[in-house]
Protein backbone atom coordinates (compact mmCIF):
# COMPACT_ATOMS: atom_id res chain seq x y z
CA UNK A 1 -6.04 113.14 -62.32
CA UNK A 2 -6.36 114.13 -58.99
CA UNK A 3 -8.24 110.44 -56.86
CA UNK A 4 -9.44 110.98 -53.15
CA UNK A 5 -10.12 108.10 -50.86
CA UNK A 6 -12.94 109.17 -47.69
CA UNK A 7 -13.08 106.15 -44.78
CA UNK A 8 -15.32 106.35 -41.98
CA UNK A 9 -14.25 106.58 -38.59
CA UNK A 10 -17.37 106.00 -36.11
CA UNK A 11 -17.95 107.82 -33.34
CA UNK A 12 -16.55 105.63 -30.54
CA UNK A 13 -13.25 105.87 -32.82
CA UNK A 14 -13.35 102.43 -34.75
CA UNK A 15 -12.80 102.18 -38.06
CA UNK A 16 -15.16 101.45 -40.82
CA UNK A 17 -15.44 97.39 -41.66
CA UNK A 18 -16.30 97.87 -45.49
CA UNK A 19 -13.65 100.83 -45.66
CA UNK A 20 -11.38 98.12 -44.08
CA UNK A 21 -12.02 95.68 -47.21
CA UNK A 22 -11.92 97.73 -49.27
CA UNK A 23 -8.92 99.43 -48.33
CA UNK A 24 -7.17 95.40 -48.01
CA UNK A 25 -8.14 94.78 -51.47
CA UNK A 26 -6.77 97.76 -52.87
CA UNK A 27 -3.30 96.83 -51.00
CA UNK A 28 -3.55 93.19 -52.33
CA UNK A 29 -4.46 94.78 -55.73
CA UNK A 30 -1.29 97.23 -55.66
CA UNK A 31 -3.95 100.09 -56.30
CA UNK A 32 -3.80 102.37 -53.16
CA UNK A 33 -0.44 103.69 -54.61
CA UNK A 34 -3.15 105.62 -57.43
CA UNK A 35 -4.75 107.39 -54.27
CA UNK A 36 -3.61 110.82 -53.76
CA UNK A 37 -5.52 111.64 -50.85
CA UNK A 38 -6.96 109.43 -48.29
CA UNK A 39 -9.41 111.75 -46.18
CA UNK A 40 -11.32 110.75 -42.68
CA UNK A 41 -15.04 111.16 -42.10
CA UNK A 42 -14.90 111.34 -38.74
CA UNK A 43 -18.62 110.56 -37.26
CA UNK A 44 -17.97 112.63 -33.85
CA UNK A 45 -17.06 115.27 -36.15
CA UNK A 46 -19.52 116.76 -38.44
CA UNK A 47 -16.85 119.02 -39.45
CA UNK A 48 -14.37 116.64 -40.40
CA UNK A 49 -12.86 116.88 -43.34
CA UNK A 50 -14.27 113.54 -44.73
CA UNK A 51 -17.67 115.25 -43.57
CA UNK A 52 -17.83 117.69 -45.04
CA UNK A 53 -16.94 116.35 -48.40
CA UNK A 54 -19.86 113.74 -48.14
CA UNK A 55 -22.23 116.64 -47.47
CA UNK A 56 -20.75 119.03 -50.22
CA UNK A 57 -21.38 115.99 -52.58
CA UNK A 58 -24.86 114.29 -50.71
CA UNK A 59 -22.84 110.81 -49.93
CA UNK A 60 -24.57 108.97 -47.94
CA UNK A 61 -22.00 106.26 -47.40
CA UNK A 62 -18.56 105.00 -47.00
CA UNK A 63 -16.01 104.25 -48.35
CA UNK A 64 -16.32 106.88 -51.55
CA UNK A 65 -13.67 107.81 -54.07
CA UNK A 66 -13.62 111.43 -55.53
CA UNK A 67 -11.97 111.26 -58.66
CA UNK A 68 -10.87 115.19 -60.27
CA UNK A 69 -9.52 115.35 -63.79
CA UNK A 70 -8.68 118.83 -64.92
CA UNK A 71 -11.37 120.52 -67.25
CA UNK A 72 -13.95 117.86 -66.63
CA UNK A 73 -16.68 117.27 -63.88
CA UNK A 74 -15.68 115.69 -60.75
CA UNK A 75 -16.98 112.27 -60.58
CA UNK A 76 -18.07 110.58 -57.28
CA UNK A 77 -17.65 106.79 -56.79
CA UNK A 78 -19.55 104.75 -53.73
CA UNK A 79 -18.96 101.17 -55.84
CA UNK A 80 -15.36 100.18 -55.50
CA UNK A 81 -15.38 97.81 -58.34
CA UNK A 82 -16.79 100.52 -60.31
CA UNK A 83 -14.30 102.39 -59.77
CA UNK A 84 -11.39 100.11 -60.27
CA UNK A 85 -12.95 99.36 -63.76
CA UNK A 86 -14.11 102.89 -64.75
CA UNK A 87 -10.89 104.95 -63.08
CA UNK A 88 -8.27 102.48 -62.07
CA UNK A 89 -8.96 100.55 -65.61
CA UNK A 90 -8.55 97.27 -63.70
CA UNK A 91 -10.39 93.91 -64.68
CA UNK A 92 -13.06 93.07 -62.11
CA UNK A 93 -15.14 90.26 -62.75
CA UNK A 94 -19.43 90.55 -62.99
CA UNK A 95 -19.42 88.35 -59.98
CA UNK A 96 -17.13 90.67 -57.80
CA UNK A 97 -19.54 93.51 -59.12
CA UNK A 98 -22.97 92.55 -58.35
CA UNK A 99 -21.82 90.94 -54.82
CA UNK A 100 -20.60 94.59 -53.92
CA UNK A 101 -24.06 95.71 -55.30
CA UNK A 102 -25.88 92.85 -53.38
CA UNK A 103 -24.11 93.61 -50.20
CA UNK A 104 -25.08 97.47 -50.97
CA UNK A 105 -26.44 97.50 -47.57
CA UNK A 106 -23.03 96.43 -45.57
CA UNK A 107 -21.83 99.82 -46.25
CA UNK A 108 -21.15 102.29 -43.31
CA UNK A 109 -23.82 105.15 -43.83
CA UNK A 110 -22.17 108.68 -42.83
């Protein structure tokens, strides 16, 4: 299994605040060590690596997780907890997971 991590960068150069989080709670968590790639969607760069993979998969937002296992279909993750459960096969609680949903609208849009 094959996980990439894509942050936003804005424009003016500073960083994404949710990417931030969640990037903190995955250190706190001991999960970014399961992250293979972390890759930079650079907003004064449409051609960006991080970019480009959020238009070759219509994401809209940031941060996302692309998560590859061989012979099956990619799988594209824009809810962190979601993905901790589903990929990382950690415990998140239902609380955790529908604040994330709730606060859908604090993530950075690409």
């Amino acid at each position: 299994m094959k996980i990439t991590m894509v942050k936003k960068v804005f424009a003016d150069g500073s960083p994404c605040k949710k990417c931030g989080e969640v990037e903190e709670k995955m250190r706190a968590a001991g999960q970014l060590q399961r992250i293979d790639r972390v890759v930079i969607a650079d907003e004064a760069n449409d051609q960006s690596e991080g970019m480009l993979l959020a238009a070759e998969h219509n994401i809209d937002r940031a941060p996302f997780f692309i998560v590859e296992r061989d012979g099956q279909q990619t799988e594209i993750y824009t809810v962190y907890f979601r993905f901790v459960k589903e990929v990382l096969d950690s415990e998140t609680s239902e609380e955790e997971e529908i604040a994330e949903i709730m606060n859908d609208n604090d993530l950075d849009f690409l």
